[in-house]
N, C-alpha and C. Protein backbone atom coordinates (compact mmCIF):
# COMPACT_ATOMS: atom_id res chain seq x y z
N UNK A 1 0.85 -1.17 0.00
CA UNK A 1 0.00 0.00 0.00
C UNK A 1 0.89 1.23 0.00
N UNK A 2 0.44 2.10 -1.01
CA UNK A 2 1.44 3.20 -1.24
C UNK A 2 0.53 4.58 -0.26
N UNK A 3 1.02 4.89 0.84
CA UNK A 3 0.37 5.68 1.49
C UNK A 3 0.42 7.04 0.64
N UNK A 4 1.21 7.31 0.04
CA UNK A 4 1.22 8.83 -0.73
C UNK A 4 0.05 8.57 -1.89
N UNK A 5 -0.26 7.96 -1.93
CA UNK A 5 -1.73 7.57 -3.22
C UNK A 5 -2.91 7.51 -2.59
N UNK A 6 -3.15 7.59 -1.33
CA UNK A 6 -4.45 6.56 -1.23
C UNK A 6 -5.12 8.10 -0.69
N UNK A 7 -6.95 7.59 -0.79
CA UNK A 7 -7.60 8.11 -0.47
C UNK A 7 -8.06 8.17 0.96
N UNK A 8 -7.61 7.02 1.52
CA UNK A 8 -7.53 6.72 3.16
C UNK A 8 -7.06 8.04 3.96
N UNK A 9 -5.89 8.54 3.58
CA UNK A 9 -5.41 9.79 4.14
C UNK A 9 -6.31 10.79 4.09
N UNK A 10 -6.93 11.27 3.36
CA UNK A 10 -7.80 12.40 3.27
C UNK A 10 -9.08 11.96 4.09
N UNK A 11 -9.49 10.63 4.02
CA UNK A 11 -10.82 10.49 5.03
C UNK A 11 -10.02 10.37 6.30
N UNK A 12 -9.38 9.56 6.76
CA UNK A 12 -8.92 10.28 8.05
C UNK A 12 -8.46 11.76 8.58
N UNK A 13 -8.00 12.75 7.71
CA UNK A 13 -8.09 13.58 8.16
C UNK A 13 -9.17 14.39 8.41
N UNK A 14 -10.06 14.03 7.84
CA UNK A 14 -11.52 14.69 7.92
C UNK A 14 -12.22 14.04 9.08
N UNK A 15 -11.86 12.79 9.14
CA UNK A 15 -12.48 12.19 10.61
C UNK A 15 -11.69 12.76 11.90
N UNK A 16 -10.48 13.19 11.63
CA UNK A 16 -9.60 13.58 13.08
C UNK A 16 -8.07 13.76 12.39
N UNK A 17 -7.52 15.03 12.94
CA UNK A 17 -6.82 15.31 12.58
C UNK A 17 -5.50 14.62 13.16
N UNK A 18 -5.66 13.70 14.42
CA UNK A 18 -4.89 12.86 15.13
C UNK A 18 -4.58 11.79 14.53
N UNK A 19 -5.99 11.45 13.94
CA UNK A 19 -5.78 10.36 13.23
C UNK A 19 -5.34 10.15 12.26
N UNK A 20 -5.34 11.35 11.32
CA UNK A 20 -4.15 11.01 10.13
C UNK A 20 -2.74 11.21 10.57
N UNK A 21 -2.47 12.09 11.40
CA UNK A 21 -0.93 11.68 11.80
C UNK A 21 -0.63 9.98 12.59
N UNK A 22 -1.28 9.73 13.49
CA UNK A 22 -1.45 8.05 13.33
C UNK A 22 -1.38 6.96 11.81
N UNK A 23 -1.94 7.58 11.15
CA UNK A 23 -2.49 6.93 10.07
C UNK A 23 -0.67 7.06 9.32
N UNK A 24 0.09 8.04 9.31
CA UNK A 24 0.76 8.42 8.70
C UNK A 24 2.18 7.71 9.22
N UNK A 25 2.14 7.44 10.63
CA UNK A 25 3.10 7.14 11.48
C UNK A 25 3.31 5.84 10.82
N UNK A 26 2.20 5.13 11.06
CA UNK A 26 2.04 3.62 11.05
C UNK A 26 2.57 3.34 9.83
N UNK A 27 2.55 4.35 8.67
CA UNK A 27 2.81 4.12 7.56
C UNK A 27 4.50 4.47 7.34
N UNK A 28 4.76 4.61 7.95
CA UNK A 28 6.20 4.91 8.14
C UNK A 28 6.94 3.82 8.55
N UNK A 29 6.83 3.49 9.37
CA UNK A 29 6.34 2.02 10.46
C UNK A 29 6.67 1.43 9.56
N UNK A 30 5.97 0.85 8.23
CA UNK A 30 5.64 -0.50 7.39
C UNK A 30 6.68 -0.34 6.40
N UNK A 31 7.17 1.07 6.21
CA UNK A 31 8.47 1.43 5.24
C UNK A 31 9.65 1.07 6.34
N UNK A 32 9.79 1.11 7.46
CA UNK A 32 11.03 1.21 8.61
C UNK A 32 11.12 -0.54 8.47
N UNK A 33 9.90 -1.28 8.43
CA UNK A 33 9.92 -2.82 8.45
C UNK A 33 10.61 -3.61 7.24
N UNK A 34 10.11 -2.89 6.20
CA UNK A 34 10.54 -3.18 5.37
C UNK A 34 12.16 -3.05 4.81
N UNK A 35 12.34 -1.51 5.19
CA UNK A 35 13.92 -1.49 5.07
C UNK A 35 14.90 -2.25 5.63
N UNK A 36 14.32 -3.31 6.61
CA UNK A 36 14.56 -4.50 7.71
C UNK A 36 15.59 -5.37 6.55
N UNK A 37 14.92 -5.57 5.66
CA UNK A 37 15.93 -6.27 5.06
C UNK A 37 17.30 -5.61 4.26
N UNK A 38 17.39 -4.69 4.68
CA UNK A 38 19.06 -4.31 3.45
C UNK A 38 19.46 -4.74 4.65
N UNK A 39 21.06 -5.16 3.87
CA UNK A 39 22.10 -5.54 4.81
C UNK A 39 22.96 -4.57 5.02
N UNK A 40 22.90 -3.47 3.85
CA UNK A 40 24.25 -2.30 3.75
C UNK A 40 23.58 -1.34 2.91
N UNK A 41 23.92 -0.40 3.79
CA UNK A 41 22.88 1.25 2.89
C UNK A 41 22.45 1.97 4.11
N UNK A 42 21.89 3.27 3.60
CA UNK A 42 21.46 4.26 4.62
C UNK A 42 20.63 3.67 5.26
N UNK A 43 19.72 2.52 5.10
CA UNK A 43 18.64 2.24 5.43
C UNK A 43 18.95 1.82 7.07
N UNK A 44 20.06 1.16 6.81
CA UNK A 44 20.13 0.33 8.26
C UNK A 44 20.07 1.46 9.63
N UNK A 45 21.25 2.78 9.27
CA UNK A 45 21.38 3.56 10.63
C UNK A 45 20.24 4.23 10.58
N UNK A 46 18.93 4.75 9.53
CA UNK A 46 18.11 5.63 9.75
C UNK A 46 16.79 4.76 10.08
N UNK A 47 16.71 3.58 9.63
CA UNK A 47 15.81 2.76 10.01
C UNK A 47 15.81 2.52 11.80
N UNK A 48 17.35 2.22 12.01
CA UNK A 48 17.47 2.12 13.57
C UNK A 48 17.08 3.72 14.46
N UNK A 49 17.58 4.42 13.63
CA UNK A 49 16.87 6.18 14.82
C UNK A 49 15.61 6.22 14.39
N UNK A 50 14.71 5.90 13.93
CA UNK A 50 13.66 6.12 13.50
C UNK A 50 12.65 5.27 14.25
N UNK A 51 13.10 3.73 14.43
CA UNK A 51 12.50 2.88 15.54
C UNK A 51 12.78 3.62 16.85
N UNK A 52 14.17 3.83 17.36
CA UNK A 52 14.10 4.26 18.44
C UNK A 52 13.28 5.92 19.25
N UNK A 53 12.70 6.79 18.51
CA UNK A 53 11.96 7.67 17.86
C UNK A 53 11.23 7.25 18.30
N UNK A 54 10.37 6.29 17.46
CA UNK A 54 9.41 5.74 17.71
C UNK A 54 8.96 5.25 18.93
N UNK A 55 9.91 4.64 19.57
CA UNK A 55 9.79 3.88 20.80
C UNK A 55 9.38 5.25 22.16
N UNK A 56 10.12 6.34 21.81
CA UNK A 56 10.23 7.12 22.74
C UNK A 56 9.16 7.83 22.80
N UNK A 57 8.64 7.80 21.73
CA UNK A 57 6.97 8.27 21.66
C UNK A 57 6.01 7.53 22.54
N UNK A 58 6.45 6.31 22.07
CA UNK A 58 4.94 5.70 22.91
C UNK A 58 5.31 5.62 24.32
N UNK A 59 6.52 5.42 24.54
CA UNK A 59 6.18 5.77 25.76
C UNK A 59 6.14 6.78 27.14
N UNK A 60 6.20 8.07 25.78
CA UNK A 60 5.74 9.42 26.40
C UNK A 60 4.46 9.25 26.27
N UNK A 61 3.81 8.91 25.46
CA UNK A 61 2.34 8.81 25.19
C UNK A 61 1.82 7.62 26.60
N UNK A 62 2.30 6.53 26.47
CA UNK A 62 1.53 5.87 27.60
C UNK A 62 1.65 6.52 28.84
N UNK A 63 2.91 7.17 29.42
CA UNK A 63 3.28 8.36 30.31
C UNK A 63 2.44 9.40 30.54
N UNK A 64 1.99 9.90 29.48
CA UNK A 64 1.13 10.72 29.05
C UNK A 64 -0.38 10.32 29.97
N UNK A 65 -0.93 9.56 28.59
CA UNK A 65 -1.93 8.34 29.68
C UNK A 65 -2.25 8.14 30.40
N UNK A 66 -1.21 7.43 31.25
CA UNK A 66 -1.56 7.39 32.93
C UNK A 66 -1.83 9.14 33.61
N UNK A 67 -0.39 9.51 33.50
CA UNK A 67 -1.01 10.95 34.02
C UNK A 67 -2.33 11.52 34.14
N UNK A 68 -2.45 11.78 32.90
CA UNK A 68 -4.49 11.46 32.59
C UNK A 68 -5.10 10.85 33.19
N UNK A 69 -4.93 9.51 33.95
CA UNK A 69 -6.02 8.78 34.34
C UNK A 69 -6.64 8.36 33.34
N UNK A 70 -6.24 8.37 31.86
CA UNK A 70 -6.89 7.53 30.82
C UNK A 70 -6.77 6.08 30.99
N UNK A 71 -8.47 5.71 30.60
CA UNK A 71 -7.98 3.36 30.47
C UNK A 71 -7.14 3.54 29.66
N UNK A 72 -7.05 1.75 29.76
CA UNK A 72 -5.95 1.45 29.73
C UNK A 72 -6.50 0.97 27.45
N UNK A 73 -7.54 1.11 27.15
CA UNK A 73 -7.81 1.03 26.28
C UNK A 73 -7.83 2.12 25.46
N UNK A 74 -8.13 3.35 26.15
CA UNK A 74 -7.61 4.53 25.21
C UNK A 74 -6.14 4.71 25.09
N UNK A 75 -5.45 4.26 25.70
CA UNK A 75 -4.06 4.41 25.76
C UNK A 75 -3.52 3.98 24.70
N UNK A 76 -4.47 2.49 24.25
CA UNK A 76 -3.52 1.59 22.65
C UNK A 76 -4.17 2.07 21.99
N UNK A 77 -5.47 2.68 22.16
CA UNK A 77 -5.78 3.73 20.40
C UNK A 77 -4.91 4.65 20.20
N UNK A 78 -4.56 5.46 21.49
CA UNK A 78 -3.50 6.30 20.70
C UNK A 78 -2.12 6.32 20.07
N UNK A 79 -1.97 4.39 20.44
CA UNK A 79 -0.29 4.15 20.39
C UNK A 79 -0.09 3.86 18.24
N UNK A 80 1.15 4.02 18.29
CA UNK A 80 1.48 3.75 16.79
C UNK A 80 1.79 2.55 16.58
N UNK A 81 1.89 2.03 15.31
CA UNK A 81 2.39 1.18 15.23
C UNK A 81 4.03 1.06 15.59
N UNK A 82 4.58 -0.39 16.28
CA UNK A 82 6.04 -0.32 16.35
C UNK A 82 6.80 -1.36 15.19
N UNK A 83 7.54 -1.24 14.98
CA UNK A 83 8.47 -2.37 14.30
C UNK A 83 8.52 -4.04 14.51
């Protein structure tokens, strides 16, 4: 799925503007997975800061979360996808 094509992006942003940056993350996500396989290329060191990025998000976000007193179910709607 080529996220720069699809029409998915534009209805999520119209449904929530959170949600297309979610929508967008995740899609980043599935390019970071994929670059999983080079053995040698830029891919490897930017793929690795980009997971770790990632990581540090969610768990400012679950941080976040609790602070809130949000369940524990709104907490994984707001999380991204990880690697």
């Amino acid at each position: 799925r080529d996220i720069y094509h699809s029409r998915e992006g534009v209805e999520q942003y119209r449904e929530n503007p959170s949600a297309f940056e979610k929508w967008v993350e995740d899609g980043s996500m599935a390019i970071i997975r994929r670059s999983k396989q080079v053995t040698m290329g830029p891919e490897v060191p930017l793929g690795y800061l980009l997971a770790k990025e990632a990581e540090i998000k969610a768990v400012q976000m679950i941080a976040s979360g609790l602070r809130a007193g949000q369940e524990e179910d709104q907490i994984r709607r707001r999380l991204r996808a990880l690697i």
